[in-house]
Protein backbone atom coordinates (compact mmCIF):
# COMPACT_ATOMS: atom_id res chain seq x y z
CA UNK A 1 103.33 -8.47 -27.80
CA UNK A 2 100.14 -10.87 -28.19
CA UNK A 3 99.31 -12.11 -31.65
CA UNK A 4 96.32 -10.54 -32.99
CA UNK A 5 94.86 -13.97 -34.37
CA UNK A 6 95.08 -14.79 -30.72
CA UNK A 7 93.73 -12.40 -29.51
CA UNK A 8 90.61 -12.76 -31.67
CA UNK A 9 90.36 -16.11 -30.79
CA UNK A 10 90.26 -15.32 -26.85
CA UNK A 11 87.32 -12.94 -27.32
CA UNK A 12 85.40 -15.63 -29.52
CA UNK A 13 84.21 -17.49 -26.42
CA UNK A 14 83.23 -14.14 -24.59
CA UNK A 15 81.15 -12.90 -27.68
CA UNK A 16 79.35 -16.81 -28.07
CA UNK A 17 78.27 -16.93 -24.21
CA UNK A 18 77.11 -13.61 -24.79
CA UNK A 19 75.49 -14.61 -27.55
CA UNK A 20 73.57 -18.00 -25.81
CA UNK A 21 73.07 -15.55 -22.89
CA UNK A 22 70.73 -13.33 -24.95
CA UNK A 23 69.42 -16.06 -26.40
CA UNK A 24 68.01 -17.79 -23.71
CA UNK A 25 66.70 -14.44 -22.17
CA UNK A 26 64.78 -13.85 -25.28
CA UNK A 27 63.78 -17.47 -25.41
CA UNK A 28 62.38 -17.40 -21.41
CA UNK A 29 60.57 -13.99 -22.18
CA UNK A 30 57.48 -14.44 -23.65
CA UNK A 31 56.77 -17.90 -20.66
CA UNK A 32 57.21 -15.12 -18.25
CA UNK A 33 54.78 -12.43 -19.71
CA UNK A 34 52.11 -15.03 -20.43
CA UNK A 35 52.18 -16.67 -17.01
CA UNK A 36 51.96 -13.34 -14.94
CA UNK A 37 53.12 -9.83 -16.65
CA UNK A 38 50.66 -10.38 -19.65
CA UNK A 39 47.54 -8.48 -19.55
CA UNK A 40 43.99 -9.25 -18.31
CA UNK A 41 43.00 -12.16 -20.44
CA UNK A 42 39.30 -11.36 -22.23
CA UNK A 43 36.45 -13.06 -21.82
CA UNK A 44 35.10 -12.81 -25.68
CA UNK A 45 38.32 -14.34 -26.37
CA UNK A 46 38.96 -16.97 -24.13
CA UNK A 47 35.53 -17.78 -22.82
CA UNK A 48 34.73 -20.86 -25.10
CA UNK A 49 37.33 -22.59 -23.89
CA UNK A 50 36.24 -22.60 -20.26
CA UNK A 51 34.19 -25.43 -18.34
CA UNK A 52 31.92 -23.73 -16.73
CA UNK A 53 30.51 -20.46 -17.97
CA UNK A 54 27.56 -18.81 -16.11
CA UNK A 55 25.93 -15.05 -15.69
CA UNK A 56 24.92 -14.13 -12.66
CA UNK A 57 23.93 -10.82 -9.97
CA UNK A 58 26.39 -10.81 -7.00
CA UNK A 59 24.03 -10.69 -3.85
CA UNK A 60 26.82 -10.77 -1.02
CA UNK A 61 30.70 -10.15 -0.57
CA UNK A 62 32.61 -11.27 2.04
CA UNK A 63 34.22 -8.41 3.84
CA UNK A 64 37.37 -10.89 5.80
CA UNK A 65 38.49 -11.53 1.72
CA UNK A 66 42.28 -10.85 1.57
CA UNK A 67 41.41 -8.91 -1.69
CA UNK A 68 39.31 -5.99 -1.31
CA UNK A 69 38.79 -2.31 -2.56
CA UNK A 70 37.48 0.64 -1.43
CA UNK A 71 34.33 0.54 -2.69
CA UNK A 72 32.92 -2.50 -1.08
CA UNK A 73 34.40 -4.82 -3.83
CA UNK A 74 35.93 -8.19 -2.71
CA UNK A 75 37.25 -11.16 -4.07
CA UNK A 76 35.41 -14.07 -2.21
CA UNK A 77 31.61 -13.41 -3.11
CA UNK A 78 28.05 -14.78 -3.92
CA UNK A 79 26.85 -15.51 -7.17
CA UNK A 80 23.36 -15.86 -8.07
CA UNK A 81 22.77 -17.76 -11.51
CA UNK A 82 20.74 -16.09 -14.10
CA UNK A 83 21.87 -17.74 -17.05
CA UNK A 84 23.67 -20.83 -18.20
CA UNK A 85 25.95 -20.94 -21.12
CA UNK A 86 28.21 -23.96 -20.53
CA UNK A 87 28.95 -26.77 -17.88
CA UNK A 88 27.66 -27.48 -14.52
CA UNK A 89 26.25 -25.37 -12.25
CA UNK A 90 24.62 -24.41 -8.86
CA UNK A 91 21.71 -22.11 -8.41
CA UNK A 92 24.03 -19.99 -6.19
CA UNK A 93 27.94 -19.93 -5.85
CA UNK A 94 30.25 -19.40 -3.66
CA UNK A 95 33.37 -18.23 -6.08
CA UNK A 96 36.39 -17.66 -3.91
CA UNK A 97 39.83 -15.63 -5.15
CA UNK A 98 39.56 -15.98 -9.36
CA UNK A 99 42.75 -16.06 -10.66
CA UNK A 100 42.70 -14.10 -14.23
CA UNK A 101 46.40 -14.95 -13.94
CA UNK A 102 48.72 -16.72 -11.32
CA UNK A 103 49.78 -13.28 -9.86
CA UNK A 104 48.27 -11.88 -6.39
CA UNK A 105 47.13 -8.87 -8.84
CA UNK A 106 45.33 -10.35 -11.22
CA UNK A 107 42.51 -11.37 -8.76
CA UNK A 108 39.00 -11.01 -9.96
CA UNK A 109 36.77 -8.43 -7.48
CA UNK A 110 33.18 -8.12 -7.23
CA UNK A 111 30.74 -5.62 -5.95
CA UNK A 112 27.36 -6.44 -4.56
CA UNK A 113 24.44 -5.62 -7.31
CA UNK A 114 27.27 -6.64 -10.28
CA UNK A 115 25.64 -8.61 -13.20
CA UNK A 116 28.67 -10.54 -14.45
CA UNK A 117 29.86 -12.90 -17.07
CA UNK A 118 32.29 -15.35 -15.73
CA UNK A 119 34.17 -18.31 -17.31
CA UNK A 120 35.87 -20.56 -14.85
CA UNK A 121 38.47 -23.08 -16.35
CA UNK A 122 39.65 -21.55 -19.03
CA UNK A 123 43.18 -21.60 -20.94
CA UNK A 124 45.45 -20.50 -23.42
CA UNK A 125 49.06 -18.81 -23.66
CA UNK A 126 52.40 -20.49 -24.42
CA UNK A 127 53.48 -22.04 -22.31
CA UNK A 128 49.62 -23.08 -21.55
CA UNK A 129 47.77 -21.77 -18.15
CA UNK A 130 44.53 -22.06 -16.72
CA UNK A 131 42.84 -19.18 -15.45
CA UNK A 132 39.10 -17.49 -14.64
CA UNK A 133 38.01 -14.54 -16.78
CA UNK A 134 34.84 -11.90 -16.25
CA UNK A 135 33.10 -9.26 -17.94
CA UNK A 136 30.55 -6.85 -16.65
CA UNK A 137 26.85 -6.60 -17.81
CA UNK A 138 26.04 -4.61 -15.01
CA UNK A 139 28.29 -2.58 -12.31
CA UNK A 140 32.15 -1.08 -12.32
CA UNK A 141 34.52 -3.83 -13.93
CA UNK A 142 37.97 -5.11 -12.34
CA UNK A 143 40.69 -2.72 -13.99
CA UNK A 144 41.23 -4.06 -17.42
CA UNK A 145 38.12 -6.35 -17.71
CA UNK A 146 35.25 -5.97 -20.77
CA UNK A 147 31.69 -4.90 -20.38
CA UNK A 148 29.24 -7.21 -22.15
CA UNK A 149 25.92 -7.45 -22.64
CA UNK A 150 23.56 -10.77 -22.08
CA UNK A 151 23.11 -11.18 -26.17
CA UNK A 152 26.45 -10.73 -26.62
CA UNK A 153 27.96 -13.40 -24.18
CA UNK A 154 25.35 -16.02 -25.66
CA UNK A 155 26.47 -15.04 -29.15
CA UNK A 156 30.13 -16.22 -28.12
CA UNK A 157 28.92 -19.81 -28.08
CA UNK A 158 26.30 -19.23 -30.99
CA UNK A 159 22.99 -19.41 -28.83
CA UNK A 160 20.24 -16.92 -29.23
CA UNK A 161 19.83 -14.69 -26.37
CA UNK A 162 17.33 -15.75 -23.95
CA UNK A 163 13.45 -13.88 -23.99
CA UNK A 164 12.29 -12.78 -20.78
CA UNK A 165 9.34 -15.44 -20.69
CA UNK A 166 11.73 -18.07 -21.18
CA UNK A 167 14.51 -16.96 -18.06
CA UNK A 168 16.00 -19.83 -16.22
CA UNK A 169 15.62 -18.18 -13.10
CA UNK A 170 13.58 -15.85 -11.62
CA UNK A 171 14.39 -12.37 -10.45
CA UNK A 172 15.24 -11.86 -6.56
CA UNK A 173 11.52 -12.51 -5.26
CA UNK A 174 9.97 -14.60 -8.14
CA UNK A 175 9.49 -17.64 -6.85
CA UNK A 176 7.78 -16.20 -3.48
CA UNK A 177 5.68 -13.99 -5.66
CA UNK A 178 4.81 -16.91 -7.82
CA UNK A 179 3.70 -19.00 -5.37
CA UNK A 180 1.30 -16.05 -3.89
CA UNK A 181 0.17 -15.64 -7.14
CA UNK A 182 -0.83 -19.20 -6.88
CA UNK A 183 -2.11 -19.00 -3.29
CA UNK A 184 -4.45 -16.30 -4.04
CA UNK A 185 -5.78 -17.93 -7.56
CA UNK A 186 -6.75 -20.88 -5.51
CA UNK A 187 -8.32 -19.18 -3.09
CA UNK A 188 -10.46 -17.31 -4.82
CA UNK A 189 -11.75 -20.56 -7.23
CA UNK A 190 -12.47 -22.30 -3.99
CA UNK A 191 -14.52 -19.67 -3.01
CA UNK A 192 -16.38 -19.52 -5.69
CA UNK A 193 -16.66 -23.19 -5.97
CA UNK A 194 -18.24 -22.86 -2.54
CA UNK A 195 -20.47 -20.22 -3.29
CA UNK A 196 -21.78 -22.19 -6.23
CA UNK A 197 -22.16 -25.60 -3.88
CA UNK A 198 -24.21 -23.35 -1.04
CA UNK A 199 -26.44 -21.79 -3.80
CA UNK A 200 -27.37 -25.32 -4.93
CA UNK A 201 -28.11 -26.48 -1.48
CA UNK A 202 -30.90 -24.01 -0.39
């Protein structure tokens, strides 16, 4: 018959690897969730620490993307700039597969006629990622995602919102209607400058 101190001291090295087995689950748990499992990171919180953060109307969507929905929605698409709240920028962009989070889920979808907020280059999480983030002024948002309105996105980085007569950009149209607007002024100042040159010469 086996001693029962030994036999306590054979189960000791069971119970310990146990133990350090649990232990190291618990310890690898939360890198997991934050690097895929974790939810939709959001924009009001993690949009200051992006690069590049613009606002912009979606005018096209590729329909080859490898992401798509059934509602015309796509993950490669065209983004005209409104607004500029941070970095470098183009007045349109091509934004192609935005990762919210390295997962083939977690890709950020667009619809044409969507007025979005989008922070590219942004990070956070332990251990630390990099990812895109959106929310939706106008139009249906990705799953998960925030609306937002234009005031409120500026607020984030403590800049008044912008007044119409001071807009960056024009709507879709504004410059060509400008420059008719121009067209036409000149036209009719040179003819009255004419008029008033014939009148003088008779």
């Amino acid at each position: 018959m086996r001693h029962p101190l030994r036999r306590s001291r054979a189960v000791t090295p069971l119970a310990a690897a146990a133990v350090l087995a649990l232990g190291v689950a618990l310890v690898g748990a939360p890198g997991v969730s934050a690097d895929c499992d974790g939810p939709v990171p959001s924009f009001r919180e993690h949009a200051t620490s992006a690069d590049r953060v613009v606002i912009g109307d979606v005018i096209a969507v590729d329909g080859t993307s490898r992401w798509r929905d059934d509602n015309g929605g796509a993950s490669r698409f065209t983004l005209r700039v409104r607004y500029v709240l941070r970095g470098p920028f183009e007045r349109t962009m091509e934004l192609r597969d935005l990762a919210y989070l390295p997962c083939a889920d977690h890709i950020l979808i667009a619809r044409k006629g969507d007025r979005i907020a989008i922070a590219l280059g942004a990070s956070a999480f332990t251990p630390r990622i990099d990812f895109d983030t959106a929310a939706w002024i106008r139009g249906t948002p990705y799953p998960f995602s925030e609306r937002i309105t234009v005031a409120g996105a500026f607020s984030l980085f403590g800049l008044h919102p912008p007044d119409t007569s001071t807009v960056p950009f024009p709507a879709d149209g504004g410059q060509a209607w400008s420059g008719f607007a121009v067209l036409m002024a000149g036209l009719v100042v040179g003819a009255l400058v004419y008029r008033r040159i014939g009148l003088r010469s008779r």
